[in-house]
PDB file of N, CA and C in Angstrom:
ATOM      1  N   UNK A   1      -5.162 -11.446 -12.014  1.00  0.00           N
ATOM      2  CA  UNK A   1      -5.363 -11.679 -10.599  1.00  0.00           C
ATOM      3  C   UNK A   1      -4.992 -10.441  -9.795  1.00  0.00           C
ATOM      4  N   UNK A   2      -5.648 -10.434  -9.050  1.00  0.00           N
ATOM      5  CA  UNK A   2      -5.055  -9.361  -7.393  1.00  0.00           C
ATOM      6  C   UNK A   2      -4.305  -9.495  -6.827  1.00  0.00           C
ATOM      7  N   UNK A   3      -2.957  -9.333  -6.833  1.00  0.00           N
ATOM      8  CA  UNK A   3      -2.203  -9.992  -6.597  1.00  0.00           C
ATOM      9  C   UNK A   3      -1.205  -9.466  -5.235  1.00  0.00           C
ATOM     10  N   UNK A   4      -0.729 -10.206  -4.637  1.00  0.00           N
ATOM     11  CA  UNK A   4      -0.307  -9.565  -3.323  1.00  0.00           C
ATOM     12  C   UNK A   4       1.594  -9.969  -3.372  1.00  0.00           C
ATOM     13  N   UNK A   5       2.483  -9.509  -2.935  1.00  0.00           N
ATOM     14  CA  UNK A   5       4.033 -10.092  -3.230  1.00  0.00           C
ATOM     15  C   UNK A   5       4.998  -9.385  -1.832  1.00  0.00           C
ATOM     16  N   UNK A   6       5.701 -10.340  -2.087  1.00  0.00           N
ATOM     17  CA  UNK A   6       6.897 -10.106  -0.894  1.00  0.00           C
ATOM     18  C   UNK A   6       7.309  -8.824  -1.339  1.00  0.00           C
ATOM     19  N   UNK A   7       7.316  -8.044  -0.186  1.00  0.00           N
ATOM     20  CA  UNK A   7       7.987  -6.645  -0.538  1.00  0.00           C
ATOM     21  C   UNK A   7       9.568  -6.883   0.015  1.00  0.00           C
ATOM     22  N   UNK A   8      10.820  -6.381  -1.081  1.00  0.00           N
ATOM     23  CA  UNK A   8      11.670  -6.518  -0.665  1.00  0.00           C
ATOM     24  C   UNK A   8      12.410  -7.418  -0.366  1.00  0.00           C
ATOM     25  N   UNK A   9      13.657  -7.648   0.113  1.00  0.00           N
ATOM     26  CA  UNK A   9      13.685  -9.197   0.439  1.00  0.00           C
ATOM     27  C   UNK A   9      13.872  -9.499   2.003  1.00  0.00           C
ATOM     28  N   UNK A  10      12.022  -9.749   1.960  1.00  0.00           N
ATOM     29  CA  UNK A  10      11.319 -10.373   3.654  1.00  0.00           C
ATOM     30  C   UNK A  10      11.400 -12.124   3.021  1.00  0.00           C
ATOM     31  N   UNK A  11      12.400 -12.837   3.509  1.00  0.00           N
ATOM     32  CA  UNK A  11      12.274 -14.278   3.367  1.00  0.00           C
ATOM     33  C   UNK A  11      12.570 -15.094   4.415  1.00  0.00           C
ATOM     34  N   UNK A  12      12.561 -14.619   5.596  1.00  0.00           N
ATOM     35  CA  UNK A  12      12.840 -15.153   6.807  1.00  0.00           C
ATOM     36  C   UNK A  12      11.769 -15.711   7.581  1.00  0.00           C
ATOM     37  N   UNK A  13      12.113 -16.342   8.654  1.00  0.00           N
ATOM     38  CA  UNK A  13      10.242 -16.594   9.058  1.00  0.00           C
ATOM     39  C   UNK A  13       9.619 -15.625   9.750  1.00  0.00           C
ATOM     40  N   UNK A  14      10.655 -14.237  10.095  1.00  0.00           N
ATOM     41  CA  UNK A  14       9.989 -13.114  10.034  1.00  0.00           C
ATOM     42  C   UNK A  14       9.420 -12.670   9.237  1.00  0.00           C
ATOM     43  N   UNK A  15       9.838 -12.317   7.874  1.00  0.00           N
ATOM     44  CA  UNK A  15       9.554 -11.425   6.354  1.00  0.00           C
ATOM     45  C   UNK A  15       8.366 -12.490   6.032  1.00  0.00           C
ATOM     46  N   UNK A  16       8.475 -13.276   6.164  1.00  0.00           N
ATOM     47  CA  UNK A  16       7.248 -14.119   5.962  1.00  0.00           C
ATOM     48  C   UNK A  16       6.239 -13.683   6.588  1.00  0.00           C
ATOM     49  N   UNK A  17       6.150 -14.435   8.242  1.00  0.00           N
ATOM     50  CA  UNK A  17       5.311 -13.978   8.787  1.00  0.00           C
ATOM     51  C   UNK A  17       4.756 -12.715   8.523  1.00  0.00           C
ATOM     52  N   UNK A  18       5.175 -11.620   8.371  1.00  0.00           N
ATOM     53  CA  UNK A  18       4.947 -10.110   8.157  1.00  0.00           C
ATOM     54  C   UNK A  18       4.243  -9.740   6.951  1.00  0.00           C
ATOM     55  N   UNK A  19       4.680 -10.606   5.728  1.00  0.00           N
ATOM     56  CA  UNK A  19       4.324 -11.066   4.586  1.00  0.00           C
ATOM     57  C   UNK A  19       2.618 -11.279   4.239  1.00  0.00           C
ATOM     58  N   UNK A  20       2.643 -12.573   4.991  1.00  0.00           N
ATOM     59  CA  UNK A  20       1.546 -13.016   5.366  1.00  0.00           C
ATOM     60  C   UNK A  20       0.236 -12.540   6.027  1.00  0.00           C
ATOM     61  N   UNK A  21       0.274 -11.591   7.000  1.00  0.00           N
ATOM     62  CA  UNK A  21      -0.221 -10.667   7.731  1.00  0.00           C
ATOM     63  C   UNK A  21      -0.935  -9.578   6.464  1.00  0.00           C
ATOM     64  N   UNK A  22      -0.480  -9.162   5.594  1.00  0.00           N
ATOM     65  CA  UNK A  22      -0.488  -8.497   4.203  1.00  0.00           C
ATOM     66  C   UNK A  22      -1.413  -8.706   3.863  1.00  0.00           C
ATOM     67  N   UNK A  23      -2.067  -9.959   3.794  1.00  0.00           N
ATOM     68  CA  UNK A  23      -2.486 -10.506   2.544  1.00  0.00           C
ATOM     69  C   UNK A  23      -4.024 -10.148   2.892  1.00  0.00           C
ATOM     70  N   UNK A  24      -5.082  -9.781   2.210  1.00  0.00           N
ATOM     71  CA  UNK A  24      -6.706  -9.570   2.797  1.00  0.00           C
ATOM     72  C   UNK A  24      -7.173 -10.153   1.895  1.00  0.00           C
ATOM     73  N   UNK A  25      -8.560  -9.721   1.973  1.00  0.00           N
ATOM     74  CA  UNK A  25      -9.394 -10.619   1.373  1.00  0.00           C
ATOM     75  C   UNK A  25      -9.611 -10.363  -0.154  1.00  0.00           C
ATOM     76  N   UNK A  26      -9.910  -8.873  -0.960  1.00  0.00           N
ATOM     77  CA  UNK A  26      -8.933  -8.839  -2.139  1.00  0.00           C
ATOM     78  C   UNK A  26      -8.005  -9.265  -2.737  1.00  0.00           C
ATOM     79  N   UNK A  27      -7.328  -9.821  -2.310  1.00  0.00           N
ATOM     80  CA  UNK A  27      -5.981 -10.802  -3.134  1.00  0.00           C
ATOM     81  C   UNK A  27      -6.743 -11.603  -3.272  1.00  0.00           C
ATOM     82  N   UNK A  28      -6.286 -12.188  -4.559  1.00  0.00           N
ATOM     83  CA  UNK A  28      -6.478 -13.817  -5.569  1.00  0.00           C
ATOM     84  C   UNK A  28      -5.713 -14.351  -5.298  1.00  0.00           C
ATOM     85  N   UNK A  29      -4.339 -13.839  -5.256  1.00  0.00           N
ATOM     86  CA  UNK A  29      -2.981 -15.100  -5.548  1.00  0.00           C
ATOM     87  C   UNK A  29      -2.053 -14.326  -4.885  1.00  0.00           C
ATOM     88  N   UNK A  30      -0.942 -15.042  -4.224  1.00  0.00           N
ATOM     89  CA  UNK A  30       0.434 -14.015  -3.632  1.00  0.00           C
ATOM     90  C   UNK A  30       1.530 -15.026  -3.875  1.00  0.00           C
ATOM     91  N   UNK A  31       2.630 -13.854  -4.202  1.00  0.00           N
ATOM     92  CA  UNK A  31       3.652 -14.600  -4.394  1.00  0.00           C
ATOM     93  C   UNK A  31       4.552 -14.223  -3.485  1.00  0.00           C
ATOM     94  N   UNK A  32       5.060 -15.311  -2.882  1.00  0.00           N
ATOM     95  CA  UNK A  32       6.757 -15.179  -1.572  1.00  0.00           C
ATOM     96  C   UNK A  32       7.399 -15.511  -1.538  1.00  0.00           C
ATOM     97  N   UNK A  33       8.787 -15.321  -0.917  1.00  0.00           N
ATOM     98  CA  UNK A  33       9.865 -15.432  -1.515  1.00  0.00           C
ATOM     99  C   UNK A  33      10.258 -16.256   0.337  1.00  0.00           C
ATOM    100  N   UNK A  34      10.783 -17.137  -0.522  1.00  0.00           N
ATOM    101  CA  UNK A  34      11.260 -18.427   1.075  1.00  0.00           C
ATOM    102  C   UNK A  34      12.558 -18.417   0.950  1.00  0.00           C
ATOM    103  N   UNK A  35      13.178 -18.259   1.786  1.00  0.00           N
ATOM    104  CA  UNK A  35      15.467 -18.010   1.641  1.00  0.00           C
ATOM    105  C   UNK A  35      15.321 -19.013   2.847  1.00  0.00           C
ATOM    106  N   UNK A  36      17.054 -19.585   2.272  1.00  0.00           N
ATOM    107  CA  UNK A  36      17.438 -20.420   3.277  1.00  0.00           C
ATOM    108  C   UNK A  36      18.564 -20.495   3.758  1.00  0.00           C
ATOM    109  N   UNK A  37      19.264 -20.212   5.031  1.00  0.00           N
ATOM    110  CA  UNK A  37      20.862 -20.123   5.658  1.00  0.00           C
ATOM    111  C   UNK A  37      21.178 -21.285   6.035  1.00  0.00           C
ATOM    112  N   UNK A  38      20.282 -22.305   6.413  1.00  0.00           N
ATOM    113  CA  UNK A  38      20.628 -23.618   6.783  1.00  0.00           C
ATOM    114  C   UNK A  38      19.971 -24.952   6.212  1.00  0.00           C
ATOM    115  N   UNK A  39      19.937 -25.703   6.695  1.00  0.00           N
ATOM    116  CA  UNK A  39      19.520 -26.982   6.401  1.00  0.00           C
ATOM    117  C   UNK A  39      18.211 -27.137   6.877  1.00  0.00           C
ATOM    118  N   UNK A  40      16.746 -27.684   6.231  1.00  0.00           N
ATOM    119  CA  UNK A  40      15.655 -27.411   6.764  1.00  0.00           C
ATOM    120  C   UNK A  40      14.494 -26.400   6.725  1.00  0.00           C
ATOM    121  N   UNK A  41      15.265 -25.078   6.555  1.00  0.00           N
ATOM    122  CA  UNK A  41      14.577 -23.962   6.344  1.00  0.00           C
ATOM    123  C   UNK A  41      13.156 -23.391   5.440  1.00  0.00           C
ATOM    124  N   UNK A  42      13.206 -24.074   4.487  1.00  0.00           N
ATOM    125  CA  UNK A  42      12.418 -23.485   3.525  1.00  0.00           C
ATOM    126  C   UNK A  42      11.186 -24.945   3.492  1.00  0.00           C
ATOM    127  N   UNK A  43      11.784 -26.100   4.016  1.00  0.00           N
ATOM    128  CA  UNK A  43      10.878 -26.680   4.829  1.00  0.00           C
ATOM    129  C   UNK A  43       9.777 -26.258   5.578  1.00  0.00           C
ATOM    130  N   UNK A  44      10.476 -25.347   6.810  1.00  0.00           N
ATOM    131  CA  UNK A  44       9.718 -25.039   7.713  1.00  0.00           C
ATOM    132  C   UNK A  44       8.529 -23.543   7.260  1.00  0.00           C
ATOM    133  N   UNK A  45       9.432 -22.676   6.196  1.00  0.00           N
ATOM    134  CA  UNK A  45       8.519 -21.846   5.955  1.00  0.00           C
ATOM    135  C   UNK A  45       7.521 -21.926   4.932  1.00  0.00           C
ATOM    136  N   UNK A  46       7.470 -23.402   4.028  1.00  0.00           N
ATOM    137  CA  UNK A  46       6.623 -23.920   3.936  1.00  0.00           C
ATOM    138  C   UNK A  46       5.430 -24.397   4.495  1.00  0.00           C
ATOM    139  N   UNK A  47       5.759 -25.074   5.768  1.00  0.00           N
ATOM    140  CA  UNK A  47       4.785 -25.671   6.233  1.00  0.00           C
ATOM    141  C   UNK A  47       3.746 -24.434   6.973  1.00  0.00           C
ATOM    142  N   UNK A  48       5.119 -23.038   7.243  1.00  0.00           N
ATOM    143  CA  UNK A  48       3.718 -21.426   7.403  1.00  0.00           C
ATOM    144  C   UNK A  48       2.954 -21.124   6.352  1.00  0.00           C
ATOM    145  N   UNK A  49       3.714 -20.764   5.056  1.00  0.00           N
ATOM    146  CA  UNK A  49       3.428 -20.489   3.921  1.00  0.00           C
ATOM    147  C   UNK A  49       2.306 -21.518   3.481  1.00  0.00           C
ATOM    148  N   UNK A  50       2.211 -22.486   3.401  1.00  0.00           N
ATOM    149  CA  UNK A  50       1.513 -23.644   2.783  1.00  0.00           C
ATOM    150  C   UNK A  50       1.456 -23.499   1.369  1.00  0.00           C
ATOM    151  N   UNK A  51       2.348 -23.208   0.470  1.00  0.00           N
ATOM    152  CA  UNK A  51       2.259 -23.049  -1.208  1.00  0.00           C
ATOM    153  C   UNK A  51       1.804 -23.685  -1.566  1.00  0.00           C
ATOM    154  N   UNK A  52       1.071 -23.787  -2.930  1.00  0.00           N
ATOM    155  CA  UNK A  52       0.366 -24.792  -3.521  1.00  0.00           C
ATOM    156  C   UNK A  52       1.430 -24.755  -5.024  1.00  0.00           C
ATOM    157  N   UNK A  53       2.022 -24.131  -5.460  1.00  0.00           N
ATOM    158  CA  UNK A  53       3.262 -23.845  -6.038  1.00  0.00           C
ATOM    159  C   UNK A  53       4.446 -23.648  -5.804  1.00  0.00           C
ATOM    160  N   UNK A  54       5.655 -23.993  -6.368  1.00  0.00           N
ATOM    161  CA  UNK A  54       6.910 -23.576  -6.175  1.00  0.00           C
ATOM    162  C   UNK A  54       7.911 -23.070  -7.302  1.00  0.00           C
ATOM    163  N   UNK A  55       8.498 -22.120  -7.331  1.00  0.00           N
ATOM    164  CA  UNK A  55       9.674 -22.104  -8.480  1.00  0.00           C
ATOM    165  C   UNK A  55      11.133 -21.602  -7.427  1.00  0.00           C
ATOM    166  N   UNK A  56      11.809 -22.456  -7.944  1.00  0.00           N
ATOM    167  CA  UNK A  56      13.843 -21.925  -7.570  1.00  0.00           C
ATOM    168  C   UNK A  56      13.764 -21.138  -8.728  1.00  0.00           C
ATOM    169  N   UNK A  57      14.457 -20.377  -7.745  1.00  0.00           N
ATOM    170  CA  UNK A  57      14.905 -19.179  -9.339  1.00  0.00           C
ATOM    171  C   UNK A  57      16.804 -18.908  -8.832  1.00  0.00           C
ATOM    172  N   UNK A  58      17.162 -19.562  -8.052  1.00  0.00           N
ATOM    173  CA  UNK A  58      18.505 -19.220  -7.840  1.00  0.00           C
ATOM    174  C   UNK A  58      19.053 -20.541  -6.473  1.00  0.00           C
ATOM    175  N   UNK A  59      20.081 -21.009  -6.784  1.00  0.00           N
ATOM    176  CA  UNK A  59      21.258 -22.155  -6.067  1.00  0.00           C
ATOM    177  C   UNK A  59      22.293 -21.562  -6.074  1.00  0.00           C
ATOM    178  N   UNK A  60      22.960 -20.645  -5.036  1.00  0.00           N
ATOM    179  CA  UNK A  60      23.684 -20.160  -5.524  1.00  0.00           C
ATOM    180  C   UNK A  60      24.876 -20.089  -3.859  1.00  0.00           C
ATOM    181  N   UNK A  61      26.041 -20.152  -3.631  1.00  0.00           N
ATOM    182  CA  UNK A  61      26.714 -20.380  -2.867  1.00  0.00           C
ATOM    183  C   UNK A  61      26.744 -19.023  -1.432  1.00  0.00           C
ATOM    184  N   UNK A  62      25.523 -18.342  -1.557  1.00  0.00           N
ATOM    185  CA  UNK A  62      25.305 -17.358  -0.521  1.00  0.00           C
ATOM    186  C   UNK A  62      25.470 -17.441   0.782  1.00  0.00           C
ATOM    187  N   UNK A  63      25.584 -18.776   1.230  1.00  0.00           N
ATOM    188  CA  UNK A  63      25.003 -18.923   2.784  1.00  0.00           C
ATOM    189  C   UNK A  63      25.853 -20.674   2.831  1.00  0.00           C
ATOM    190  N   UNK A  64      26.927 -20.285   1.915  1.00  0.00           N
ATOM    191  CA  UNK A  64      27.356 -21.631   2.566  1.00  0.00           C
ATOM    192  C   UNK A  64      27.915 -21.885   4.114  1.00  0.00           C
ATOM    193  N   UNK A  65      28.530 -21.136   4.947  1.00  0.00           N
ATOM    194  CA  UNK A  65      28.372 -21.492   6.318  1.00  0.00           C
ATOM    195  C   UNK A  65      27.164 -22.194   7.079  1.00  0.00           C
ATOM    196  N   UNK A  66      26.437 -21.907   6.663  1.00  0.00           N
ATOM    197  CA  UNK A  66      24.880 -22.612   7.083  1.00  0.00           C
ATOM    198  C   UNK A  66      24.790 -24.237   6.720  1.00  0.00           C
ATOM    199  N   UNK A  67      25.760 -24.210   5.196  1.00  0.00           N
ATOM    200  CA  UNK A  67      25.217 -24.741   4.674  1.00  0.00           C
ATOM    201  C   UNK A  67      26.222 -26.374   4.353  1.00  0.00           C
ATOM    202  N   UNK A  68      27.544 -25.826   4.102  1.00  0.00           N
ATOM    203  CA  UNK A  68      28.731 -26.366   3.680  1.00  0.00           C
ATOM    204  C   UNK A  68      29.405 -26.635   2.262  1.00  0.00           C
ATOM    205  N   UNK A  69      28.343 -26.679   1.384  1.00  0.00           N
ATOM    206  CA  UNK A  69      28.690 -26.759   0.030  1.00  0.00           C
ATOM    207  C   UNK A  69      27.458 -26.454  -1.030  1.00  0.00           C
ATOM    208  N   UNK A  70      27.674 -26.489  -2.111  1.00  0.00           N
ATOM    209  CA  UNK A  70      26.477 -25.827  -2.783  1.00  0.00           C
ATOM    210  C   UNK A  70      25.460 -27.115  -3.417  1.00  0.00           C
ATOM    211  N   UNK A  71      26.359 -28.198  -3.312  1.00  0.00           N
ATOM    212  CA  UNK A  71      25.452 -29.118  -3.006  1.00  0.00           C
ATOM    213  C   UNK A  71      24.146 -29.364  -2.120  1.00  0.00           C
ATOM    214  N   UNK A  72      24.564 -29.042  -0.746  1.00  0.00           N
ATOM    215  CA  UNK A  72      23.988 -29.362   0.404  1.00  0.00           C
ATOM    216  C   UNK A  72      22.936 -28.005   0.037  1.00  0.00           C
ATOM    217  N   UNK A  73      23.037 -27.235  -0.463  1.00  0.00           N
ATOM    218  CA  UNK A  73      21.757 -25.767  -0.620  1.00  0.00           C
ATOM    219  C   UNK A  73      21.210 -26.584  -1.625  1.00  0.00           C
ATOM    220  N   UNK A  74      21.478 -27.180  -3.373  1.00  0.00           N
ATOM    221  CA  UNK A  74      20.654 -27.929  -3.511  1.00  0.00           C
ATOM    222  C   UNK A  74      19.597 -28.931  -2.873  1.00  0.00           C
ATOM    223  N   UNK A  75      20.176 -29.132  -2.226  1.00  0.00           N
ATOM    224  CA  UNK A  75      19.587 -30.387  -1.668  1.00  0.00           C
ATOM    225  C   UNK A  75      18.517 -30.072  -0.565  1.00  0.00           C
TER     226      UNK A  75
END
């Protein structure tokens, strides 16, 4: 595939947006990277993103102020 990818780590609904903007009509497939500081988040840059796929590749206690426990980032 042609493939288009988050440069760096843009995972905000800026880096996204910006992300997104990237992408032309040459690309087949892109892959992006969605981060989350709070509750909701990767929700919402979903619903920009519209993935038709997903993989976690990391749960990890980064942003627990956002968050409160590493539960609640699971979740």
């Amino acid at each position: 595939y042609k493939t288009h990818s988050t440069s760096g780590n843009q995972n905000t609904i800026i880096g996204l947006s910006l992300n997104l903007l990237q992408i032309s009509d040459h690309h087949e497939a892109s892959i992006l990277e969605l981060g989350a500081s709070e509750s909701g988040e990767i929700k919402a840059l979903s619903q920009i993103a519209e993935p038709t796929h997903g993989v976690i590749t990391n749960i990890a206690p980064a942003h627990l102020e956002g968050f409160g426990s590493i539960d609640n980032i699971a979740n």
